[in-house]
Protein backbone atom coordinates (compact mmCIF):
# COMPACT_ATOMS: atom_id res chain seq x y z
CA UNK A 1 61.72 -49.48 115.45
CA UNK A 2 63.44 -45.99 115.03
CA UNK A 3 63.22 -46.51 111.35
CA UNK A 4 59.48 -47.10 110.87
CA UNK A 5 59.11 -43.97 113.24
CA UNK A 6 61.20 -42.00 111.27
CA UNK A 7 59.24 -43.12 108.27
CA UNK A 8 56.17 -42.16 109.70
CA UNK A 9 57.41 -38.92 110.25
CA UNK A 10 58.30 -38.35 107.10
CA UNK A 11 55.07 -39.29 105.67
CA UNK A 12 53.46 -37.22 107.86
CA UNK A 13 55.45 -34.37 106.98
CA UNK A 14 55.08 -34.79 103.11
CA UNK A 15 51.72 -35.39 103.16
CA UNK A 16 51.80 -31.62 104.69
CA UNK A 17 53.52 -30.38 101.36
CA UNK A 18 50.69 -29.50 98.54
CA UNK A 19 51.33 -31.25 95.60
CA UNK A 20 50.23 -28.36 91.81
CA UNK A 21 50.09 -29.84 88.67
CA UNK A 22 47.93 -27.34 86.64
CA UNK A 23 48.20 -23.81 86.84
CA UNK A 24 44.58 -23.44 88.58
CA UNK A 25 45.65 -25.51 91.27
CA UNK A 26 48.54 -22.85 92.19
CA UNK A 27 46.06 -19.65 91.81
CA UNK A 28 43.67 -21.82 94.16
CA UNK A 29 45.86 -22.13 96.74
CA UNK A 30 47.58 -18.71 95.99
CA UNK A 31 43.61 -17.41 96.59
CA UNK A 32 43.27 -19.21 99.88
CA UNK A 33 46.65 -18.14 100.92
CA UNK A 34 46.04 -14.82 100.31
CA UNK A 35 42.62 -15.31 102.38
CA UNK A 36 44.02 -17.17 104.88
CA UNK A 37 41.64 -20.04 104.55
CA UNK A 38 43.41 -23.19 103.70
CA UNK A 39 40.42 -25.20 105.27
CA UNK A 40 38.62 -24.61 101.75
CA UNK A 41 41.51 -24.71 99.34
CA UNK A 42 39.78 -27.08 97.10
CA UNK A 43 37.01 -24.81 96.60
CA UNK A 44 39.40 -21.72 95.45
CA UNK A 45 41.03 -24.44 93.73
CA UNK A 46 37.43 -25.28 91.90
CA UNK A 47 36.59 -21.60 91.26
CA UNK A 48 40.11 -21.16 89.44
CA UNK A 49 39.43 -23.76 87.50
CA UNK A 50 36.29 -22.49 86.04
CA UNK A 51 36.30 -18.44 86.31
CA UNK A 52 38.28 -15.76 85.68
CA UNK A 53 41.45 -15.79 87.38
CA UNK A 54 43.07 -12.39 87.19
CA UNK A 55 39.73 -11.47 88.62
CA UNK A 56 39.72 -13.92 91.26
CA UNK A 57 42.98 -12.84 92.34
CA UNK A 58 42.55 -9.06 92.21
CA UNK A 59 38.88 -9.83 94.05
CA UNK A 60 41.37 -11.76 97.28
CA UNK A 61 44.03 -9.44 97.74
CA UNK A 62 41.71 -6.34 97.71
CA UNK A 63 39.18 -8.39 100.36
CA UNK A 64 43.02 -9.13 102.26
CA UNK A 65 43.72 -5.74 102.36
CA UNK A 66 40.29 -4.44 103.88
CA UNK A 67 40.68 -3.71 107.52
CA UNK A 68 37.76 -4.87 110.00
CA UNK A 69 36.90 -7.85 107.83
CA UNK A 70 36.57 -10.78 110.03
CA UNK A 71 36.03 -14.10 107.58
CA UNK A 72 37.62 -13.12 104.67
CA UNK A 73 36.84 -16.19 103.05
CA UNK A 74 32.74 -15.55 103.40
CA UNK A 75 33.46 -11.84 102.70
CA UNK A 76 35.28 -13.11 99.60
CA UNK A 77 32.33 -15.22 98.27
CA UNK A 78 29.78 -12.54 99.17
CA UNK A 79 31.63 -10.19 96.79
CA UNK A 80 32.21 -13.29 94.39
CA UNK A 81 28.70 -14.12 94.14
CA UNK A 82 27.96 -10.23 92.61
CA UNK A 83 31.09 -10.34 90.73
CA UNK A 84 31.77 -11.59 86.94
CA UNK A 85 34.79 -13.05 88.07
CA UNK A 86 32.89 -16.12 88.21
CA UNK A 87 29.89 -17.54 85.61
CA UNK A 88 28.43 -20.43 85.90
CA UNK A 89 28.38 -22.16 82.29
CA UNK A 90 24.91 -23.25 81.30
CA UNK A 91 25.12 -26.83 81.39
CA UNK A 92 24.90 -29.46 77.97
CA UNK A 93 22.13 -30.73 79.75
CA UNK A 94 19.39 -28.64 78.58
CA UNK A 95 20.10 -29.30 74.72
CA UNK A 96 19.78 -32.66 75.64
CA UNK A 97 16.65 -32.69 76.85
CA UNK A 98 14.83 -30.31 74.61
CA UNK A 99 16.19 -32.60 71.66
CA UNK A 100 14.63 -35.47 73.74
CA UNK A 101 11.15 -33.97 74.26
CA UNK A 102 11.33 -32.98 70.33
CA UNK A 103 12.09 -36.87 69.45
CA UNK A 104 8.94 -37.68 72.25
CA UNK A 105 6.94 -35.40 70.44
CA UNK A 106 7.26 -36.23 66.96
CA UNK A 107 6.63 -40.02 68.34
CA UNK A 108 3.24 -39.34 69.50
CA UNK A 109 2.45 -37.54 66.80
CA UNK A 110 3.41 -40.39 64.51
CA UNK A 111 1.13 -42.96 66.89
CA UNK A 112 -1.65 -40.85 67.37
CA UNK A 113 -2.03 -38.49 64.53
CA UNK A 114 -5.93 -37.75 65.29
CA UNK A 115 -5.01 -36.38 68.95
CA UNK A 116 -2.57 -33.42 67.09
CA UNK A 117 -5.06 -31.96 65.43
C-alpha cells in the first residue's frame, strides 16, 4: 500500500516537471515565465513557434518590467497584436481555391459556350 502511494506521488510530481523538445517550446515557457502566466503556456508556446522570437522575448521582459501593469499576459497580447513580432502567414488555402474556381470556370465555359459570350 505504501508503495502504490509513493508511486502516485511520484507521478504526480513529474507530471509537474515540463517536458521541451524544440527550442520554441523553451522560449514559450521562458515567455510565460517571464509574464508570470503559466495558465496559457501553450499559447506563448504557439506564438514562438510561428513569430519572431527575439521579438517576442524583448516584447515580455519590457511588459515585466513596467510598473502598474496588472495582467501582464493581456497587456502582453495588446502590445503583440500592434507589434511585428508576430504575422500571421496567409494561408495555402486561398491558391487553392482560386485554382479551383479557374478549373469551374473553364468547365462551364466548355459546356455552355453560348452563355460566355
Amino acid at each position: 500500500m505504501k508503495l502504490e502511494k509513493d508511486y502516485l506521488e511520484e507521478l504526480k510530481r513529474r507530471a509537474k516537471q515540463s517536458k521541451v523538445y524544440n527550442k520554441y517550446q523553451l522560449i514559450g515557457l521562458q515567455i510565460a515565465e517571464t509574464l508570470g502566466d503559466r495558465e496559457h503556456k501553450s499559447l506563448y508556446i504557439r506564438l514562438a513557434k510561428n513569430g519572431n522570437t527575439a521579438k517576442l522575448l524583448w516584447l515580455a521582459a519590457d511588459v515585466a518590467d513596467r510598473r502598474g501593469v496588472k495582467n501582464r499576459g493581456a497587456y502582453f497580447m495588446a502590445l503583440l497584436k500592434g507589434s511585428d513580432a508576430f504575422k500571421t502567414k496567409t494561408p495555402k488555402k486561398k491558391e487553392k481555391t482560386k485554382k479551383r474556381n479557374l478549373a469551374k470556370a473553364k468547365r462551364a465555359r466548355s459546356l455552355f459556350p453560348n452563355l460566355t459570350k
